[in-house]
C-alpha atoms as a PDB file:
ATOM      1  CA  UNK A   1     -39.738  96.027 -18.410  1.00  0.00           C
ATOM      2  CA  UNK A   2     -39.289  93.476 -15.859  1.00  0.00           C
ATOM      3  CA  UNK A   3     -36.547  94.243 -13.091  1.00  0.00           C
ATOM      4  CA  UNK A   4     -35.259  90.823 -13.695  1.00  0.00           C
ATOM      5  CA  UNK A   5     -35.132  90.596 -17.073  1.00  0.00           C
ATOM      6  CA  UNK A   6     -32.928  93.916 -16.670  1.00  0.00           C
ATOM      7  CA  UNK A   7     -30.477  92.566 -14.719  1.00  0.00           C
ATOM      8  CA  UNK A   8     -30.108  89.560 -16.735  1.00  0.00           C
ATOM      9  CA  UNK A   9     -30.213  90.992 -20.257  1.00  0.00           C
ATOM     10  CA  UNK A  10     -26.860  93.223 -18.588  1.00  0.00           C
ATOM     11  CA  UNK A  11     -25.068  90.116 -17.259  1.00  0.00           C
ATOM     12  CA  UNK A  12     -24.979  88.757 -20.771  1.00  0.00           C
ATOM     13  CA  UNK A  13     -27.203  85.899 -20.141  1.00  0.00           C
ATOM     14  CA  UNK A  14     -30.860  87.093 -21.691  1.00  0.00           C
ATOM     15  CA  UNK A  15     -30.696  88.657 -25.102  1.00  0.00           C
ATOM     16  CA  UNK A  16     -33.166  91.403 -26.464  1.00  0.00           C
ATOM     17  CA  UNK A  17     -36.121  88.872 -27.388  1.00  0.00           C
ATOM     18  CA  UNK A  18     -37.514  90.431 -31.149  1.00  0.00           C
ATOM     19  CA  UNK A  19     -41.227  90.201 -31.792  1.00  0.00           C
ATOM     20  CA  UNK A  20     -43.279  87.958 -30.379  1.00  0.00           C
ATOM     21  CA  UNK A  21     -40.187  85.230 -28.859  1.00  0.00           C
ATOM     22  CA  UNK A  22     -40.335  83.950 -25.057  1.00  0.00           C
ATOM     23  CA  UNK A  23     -37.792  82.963 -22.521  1.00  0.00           C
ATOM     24  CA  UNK A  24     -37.390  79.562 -20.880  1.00  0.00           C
ATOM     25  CA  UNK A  25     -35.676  78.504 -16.874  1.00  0.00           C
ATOM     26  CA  UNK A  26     -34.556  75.103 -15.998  1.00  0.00           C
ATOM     27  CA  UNK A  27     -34.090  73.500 -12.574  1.00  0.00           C
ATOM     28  CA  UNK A  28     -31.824  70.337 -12.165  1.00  0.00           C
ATOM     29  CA  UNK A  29     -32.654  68.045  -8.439  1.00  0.00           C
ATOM     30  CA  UNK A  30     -30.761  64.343  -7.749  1.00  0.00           C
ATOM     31  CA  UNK A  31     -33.187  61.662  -8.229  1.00  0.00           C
ATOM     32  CA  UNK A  32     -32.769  58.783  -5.580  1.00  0.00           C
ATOM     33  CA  UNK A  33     -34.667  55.303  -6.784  1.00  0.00           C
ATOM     34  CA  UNK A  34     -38.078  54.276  -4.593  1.00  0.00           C
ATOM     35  CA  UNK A  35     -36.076  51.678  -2.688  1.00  0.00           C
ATOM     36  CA  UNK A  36     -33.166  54.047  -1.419  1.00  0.00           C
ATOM     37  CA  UNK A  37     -35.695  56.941  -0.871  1.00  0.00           C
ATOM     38  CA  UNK A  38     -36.028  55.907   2.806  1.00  0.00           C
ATOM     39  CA  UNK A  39     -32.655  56.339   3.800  1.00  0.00           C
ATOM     40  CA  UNK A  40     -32.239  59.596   3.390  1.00  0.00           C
ATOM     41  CA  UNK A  41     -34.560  59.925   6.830  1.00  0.00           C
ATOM     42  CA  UNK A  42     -32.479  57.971   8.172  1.00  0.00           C
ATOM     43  CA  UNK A  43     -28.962  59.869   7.403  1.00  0.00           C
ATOM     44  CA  UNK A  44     -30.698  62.740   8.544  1.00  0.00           C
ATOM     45  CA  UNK A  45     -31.572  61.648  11.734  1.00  0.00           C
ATOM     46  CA  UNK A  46     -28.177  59.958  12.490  1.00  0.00           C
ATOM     47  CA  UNK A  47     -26.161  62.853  11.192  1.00  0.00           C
ATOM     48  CA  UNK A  48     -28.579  65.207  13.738  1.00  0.00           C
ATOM     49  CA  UNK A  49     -27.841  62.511  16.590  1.00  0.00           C
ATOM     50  CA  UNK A  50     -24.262  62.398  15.422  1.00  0.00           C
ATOM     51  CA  UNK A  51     -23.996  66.531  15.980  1.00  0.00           C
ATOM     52  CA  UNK A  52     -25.893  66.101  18.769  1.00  0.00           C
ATOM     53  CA  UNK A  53     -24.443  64.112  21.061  1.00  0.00           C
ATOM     54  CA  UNK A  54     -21.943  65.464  23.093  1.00  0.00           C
ATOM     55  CA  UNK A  55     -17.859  64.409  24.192  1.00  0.00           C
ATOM     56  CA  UNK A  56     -17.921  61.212  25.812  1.00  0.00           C
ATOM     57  CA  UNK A  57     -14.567  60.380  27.543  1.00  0.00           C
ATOM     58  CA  UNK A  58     -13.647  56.767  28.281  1.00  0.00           C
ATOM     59  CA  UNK A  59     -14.079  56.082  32.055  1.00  0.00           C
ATOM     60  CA  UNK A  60     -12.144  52.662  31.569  1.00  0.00           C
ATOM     61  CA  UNK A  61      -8.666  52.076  33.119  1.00  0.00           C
ATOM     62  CA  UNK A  62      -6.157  52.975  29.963  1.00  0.00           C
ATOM     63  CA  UNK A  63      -2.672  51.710  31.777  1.00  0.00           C
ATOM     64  CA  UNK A  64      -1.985  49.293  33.997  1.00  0.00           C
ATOM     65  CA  UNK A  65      -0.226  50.111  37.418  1.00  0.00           C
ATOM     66  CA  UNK A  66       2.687  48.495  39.127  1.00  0.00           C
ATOM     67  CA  UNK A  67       1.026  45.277  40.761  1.00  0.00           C
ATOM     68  CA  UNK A  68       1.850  43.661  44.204  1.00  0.00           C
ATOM     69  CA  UNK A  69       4.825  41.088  42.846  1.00  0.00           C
ATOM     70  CA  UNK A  70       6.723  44.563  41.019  1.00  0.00           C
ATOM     71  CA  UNK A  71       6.288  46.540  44.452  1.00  0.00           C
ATOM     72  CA  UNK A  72       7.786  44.149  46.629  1.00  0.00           C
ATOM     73  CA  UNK A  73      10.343  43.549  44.289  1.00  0.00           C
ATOM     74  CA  UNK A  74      11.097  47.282  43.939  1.00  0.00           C
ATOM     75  CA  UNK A  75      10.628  47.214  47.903  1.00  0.00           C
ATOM     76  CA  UNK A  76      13.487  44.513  47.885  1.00  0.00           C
ATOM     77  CA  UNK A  77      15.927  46.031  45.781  1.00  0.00           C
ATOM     78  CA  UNK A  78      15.878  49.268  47.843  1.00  0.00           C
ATOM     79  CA  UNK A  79      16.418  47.717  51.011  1.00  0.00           C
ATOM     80  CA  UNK A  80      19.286  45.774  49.991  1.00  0.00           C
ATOM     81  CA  UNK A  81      20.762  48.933  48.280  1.00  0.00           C
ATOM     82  CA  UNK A  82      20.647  50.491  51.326  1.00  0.00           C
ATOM     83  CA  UNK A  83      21.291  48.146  53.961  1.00  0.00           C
ATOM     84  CA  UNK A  84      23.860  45.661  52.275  1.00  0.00           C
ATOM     85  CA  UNK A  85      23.930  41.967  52.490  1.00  0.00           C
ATOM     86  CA  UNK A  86      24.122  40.160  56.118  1.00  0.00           C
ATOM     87  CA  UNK A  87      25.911  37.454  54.009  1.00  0.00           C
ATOM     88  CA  UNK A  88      28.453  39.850  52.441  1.00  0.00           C
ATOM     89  CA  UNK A  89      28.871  42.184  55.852  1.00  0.00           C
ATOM     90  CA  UNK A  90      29.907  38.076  57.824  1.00  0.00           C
ATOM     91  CA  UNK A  91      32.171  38.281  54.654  1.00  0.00           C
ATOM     92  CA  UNK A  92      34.055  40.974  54.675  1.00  0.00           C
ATOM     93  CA  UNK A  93      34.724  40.502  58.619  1.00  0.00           C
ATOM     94  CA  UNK A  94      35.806  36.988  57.961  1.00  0.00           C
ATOM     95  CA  UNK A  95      37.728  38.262  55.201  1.00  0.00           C
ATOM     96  CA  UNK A  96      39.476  40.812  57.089  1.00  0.00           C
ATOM     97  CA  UNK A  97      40.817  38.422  59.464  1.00  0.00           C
ATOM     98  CA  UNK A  98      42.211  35.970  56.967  1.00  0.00           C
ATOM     99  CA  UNK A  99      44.224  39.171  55.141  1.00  0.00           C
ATOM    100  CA  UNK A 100      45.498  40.078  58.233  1.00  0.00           C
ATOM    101  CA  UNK A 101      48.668  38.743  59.266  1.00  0.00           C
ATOM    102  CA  UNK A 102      47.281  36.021  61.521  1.00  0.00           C
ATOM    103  CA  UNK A 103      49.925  33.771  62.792  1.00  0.00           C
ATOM    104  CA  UNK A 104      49.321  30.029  61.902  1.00  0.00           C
ATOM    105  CA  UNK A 105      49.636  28.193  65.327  1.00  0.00           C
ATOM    106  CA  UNK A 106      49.446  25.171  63.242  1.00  0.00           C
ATOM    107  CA  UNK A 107      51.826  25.791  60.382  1.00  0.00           C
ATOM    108  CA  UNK A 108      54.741  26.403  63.447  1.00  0.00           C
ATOM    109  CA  UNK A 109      54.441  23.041  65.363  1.00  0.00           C
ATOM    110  CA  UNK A 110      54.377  21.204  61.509  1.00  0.00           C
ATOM    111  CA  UNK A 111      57.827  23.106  60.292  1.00  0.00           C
ATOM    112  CA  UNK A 112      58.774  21.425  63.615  1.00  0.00           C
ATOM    113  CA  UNK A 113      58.008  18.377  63.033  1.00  0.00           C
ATOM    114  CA  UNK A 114      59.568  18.411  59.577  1.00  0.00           C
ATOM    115  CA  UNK A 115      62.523  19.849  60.929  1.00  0.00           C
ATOM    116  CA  UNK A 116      62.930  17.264  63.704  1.00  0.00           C
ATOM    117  CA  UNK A 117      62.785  14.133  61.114  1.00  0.00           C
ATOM    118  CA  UNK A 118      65.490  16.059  59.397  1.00  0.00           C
ATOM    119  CA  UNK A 119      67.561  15.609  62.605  1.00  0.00           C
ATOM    120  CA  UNK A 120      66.463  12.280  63.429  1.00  0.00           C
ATOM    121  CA  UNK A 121      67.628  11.217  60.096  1.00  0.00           C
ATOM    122  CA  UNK A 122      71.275  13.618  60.294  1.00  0.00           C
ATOM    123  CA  UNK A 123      71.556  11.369  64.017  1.00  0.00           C
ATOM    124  CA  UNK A 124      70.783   8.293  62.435  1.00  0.00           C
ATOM    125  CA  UNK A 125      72.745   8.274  59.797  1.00  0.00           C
ATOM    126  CA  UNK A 126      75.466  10.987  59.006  1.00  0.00           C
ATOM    127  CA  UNK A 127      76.211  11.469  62.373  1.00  0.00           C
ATOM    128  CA  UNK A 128      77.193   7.786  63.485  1.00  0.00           C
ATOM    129  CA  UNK A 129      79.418   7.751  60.089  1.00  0.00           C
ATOM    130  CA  UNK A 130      81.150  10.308  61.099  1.00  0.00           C
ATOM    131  CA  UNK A 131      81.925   9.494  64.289  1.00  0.00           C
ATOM    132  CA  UNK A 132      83.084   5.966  62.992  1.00  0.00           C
ATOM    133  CA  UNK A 133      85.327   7.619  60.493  1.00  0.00           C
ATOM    134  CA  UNK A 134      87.372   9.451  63.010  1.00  0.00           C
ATOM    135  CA  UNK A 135      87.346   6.139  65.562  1.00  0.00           C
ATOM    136  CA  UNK A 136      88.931   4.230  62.921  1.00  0.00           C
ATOM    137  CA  UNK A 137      91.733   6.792  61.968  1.00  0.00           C
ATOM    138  CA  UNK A 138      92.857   6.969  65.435  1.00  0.00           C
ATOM    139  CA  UNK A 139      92.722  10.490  65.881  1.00  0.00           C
ATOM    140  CA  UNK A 140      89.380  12.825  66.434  1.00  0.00           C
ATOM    141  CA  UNK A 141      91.622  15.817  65.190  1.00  0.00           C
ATOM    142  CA  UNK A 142      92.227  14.935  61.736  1.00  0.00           C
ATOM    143  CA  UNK A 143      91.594  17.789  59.754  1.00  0.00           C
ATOM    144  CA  UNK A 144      89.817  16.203  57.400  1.00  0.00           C
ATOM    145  CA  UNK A 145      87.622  14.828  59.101  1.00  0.00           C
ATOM    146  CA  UNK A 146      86.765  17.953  60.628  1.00  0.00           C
ATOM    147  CA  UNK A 147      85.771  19.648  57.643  1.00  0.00           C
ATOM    148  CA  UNK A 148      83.344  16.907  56.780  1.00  0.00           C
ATOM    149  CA  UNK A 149      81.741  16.696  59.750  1.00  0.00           C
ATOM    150  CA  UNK A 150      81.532  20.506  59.538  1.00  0.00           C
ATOM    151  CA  UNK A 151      80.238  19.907  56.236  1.00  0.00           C
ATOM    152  CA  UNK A 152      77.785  17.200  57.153  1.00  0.00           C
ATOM    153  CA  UNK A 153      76.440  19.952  59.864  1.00  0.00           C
ATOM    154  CA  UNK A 154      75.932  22.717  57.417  1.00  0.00           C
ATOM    155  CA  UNK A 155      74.155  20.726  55.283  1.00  0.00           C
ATOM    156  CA  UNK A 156      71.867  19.677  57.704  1.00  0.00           C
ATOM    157  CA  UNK A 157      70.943  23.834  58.628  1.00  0.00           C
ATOM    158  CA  UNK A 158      70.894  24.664  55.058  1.00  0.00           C
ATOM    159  CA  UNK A 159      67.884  21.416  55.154  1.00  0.00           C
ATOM    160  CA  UNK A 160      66.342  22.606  57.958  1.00  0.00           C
ATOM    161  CA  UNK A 161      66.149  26.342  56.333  1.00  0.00           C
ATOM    162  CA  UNK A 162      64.747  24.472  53.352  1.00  0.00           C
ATOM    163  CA  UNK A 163      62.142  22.805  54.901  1.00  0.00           C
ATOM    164  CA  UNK A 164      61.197  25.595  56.527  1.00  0.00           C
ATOM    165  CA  UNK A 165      61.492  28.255  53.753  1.00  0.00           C
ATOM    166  CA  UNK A 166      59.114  25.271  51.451  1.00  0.00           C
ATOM    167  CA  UNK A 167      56.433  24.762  53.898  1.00  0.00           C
ATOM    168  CA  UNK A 168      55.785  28.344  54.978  1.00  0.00           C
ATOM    169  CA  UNK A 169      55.690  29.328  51.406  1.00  0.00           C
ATOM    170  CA  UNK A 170      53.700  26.784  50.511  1.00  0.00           C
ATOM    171  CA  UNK A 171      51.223  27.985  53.451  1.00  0.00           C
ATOM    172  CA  UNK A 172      51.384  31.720  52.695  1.00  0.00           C
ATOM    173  CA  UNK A 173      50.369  30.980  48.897  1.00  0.00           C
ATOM    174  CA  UNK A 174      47.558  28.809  49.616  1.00  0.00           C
ATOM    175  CA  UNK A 175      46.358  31.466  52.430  1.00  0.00           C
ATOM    176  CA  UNK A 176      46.444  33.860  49.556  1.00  0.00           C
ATOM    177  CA  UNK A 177      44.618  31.973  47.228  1.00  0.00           C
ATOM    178  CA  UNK A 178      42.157  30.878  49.894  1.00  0.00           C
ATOM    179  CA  UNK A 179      41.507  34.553  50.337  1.00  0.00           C
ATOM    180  CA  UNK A 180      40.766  35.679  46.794  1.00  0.00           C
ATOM    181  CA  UNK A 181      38.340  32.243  46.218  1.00  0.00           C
ATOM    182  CA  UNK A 182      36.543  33.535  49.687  1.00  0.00           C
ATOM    183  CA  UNK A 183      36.213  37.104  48.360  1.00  0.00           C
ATOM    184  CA  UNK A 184      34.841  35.854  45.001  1.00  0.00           C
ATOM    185  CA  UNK A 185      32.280  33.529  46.146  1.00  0.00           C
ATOM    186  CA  UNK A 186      30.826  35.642  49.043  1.00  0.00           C
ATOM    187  CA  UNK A 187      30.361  38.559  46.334  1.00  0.00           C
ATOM    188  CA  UNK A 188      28.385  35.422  44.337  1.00  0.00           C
ATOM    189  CA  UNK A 189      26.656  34.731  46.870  1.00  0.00           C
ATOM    190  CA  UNK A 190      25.657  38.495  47.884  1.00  0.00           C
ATOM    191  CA  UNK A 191      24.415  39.382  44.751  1.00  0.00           C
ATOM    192  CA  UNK A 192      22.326  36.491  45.005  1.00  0.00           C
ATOM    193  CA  UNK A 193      20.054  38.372  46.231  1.00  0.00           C
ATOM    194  CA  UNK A 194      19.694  40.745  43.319  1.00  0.00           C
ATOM    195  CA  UNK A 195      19.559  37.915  41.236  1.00  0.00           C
ATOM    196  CA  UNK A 196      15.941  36.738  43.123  1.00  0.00           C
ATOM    197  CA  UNK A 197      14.599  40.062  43.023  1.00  0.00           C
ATOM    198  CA  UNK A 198      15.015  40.717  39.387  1.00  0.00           C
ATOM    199  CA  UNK A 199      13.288  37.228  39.106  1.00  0.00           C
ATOM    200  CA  UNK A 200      10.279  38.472  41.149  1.00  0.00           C
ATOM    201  CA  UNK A 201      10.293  41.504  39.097  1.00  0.00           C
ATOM    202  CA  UNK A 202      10.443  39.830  35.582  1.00  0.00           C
ATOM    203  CA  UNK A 203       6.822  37.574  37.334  1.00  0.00           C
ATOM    204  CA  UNK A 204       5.666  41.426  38.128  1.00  0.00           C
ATOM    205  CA  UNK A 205       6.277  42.373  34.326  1.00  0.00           C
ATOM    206  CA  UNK A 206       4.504  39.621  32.923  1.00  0.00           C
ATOM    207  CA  UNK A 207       1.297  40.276  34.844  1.00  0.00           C
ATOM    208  CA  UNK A 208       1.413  43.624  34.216  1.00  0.00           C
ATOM    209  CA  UNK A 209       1.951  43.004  30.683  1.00  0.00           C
ATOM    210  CA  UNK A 210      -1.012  40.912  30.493  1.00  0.00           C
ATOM    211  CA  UNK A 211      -2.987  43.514  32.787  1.00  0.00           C
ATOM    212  CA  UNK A 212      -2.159  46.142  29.777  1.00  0.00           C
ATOM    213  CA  UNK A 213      -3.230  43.790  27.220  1.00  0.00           C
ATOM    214  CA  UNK A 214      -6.907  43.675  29.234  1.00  0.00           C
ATOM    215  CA  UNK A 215      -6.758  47.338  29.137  1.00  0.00           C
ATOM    216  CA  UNK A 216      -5.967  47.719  25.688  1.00  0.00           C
ATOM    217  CA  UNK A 217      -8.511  45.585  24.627  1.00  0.00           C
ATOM    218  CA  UNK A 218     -11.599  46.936  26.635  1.00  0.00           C
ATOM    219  CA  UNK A 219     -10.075  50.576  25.051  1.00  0.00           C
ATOM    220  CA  UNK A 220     -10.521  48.989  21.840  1.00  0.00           C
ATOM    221  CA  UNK A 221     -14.084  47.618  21.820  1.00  0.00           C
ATOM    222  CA  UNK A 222     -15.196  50.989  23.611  1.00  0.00           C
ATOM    223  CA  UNK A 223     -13.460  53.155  20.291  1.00  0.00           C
ATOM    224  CA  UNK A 224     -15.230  50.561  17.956  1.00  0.00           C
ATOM    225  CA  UNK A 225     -18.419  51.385  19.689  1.00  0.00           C
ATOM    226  CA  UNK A 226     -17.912  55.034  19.587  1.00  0.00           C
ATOM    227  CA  UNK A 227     -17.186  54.537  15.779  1.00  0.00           C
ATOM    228  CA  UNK A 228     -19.835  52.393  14.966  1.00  0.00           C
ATOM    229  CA  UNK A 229     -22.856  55.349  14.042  1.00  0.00           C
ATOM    230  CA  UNK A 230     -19.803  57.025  11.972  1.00  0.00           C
ATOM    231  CA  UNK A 231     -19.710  53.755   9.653  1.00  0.00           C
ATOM    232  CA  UNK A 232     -23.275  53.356   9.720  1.00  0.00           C
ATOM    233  CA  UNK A 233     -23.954  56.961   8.199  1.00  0.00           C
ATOM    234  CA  UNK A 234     -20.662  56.382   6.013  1.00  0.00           C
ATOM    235  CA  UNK A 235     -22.390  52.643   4.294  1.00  0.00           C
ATOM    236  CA  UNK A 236     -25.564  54.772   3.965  1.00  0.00           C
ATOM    237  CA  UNK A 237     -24.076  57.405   1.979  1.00  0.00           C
ATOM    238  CA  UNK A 238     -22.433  55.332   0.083  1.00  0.00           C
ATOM    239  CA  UNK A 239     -24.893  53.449  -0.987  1.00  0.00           C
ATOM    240  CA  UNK A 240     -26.747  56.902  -2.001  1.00  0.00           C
ATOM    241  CA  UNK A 241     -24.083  58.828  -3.496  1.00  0.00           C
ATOM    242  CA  UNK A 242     -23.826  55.120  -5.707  1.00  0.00           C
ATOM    243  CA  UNK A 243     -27.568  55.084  -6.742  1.00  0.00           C
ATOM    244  CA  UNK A 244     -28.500  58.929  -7.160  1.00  0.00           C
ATOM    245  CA  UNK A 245     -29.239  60.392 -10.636  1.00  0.00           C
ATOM    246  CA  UNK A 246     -30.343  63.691 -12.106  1.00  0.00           C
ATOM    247  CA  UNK A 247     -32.892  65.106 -13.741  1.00  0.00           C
ATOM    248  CA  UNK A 248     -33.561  68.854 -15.503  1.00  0.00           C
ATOM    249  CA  UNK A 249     -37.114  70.872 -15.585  1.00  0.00           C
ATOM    250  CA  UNK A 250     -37.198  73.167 -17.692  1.00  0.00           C
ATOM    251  CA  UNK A 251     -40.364  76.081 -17.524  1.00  0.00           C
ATOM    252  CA  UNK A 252     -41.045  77.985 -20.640  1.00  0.00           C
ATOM    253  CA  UNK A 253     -42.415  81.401 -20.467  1.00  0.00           C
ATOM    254  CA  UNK A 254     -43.998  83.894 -23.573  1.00  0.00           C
ATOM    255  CA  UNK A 255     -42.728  87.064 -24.083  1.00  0.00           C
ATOM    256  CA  UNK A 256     -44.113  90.411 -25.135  1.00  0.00           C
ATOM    257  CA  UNK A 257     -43.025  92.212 -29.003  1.00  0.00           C
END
């Protein structure tokens, strides 16, 4: 008997053929239509090429680096950090002498002044009353005359203290103020200098920015490149796998009783 027929008939799929029966085998194979027949060279050859062809890197530039504007503005920055402000430094100095307790030579010779139209105006006026009042009584030691002339002279100390008390009051809050409006505006005007360099450095950002964008780009049109054979064999097989049929031979073959 034959070896194959055997090994069939005992996996069940032959049975015992009685008298004079036969045995038949049938082959199924895709079917591709005429016009499609010659792309299967071709998938073959770009799949091979595909496996074929070895890692390619990209040897383009993939980020872009700090430019010229963003280093000198980084280069800025630092050396300010570290070596302070010449405007700020003339600052502080100038601002250490006004908090000091600097002595006005000014403010002395004006309380002066103030004080001595005081007087002029006590001589002028309260003073020649005075001495008229105690002419026409007769007698310079009335006692109550006294006590207004003594009086008349303490109210001219207590205006003198006034005026004196007003103006360098007045002076010593203005000083103050003038020192906190100095210490404001030189910090302003310090940090002025920040305020460039960050400018410089947002220019720096937008070139780099649009340096990126270059890089992306030419990244992106070298990947579409790489991928291009990929959808090339992918629309080919496609197009196949859309069009490809079947079809079944079958061989028939006598048998022995």
């Amino acid at each position: 008997m034959n070896p194959f027929h055997e090994k069939a008939r005992a996996q069940g799929r032959l049975r015992p053929a009685k008298g004079g029966g036969g045995s038949s085998t049938s082959n199924s194979s895709i079917q591709y239509p005429d016009e499609i027949k010659p792309l299967l060279s071709n998938v073959a050859q770009l799949s091979t090429d595909i496996y074929n062809k070895g890692w390619q890197g990209y040897d383009g530039q993939r980020y872009s680096e700090l430019n010229d504007t963003q280093q000198q503005a980084l280069q800025g920055m630092q050396e300010r950090a570290g070596g302070g402000s010449e405007l700020w430094k003339q600052a502080q100095s100038g601002l250490q002498q006004m908090m000091g307790d600097q002595h006005n030579p000014y403010l002395d010779q004006q309380v002066a002044n103030a004080q001595k139209s005081v007087v002029d105006s006590y001589n002028l006026t309260a003073k020649p009353q005075m001495e008229s009042a105690m002419v026409g009584s007769g007698s310079f030691g009335n006692s109550g005359l006294q006590q207004m002339q003594q009086q008349s002279q303490s109210q001219l100390q207590q205006n003198l203290g006034n005026v004196a008390s007003e103006m360098y009051g007045n002076a010593y809050n203005t000083n103050q103020s003038n020192k906190l409006a100095a210490l404001g505006m030189a910090q302003g005007f310090a940090n002025q200098d920040y305020t460039d360099l960050n400018q410089m450095l947002n220019a720096g950002n937008a070139y780099q920015d649009q340096a990126q964008n270059n890089a992306d780009f030419n990244y992106e049109q070298w990947q579409q490149q790489q991928d291009d054979p990929y959808k090339k064999l992918q629309a080919m097989t496609g197009v196949m796998s859309g069009t490809a049929g079947s079809s079944t031979t079958t061989k028939q073959s006598g048998g022995g009783k």
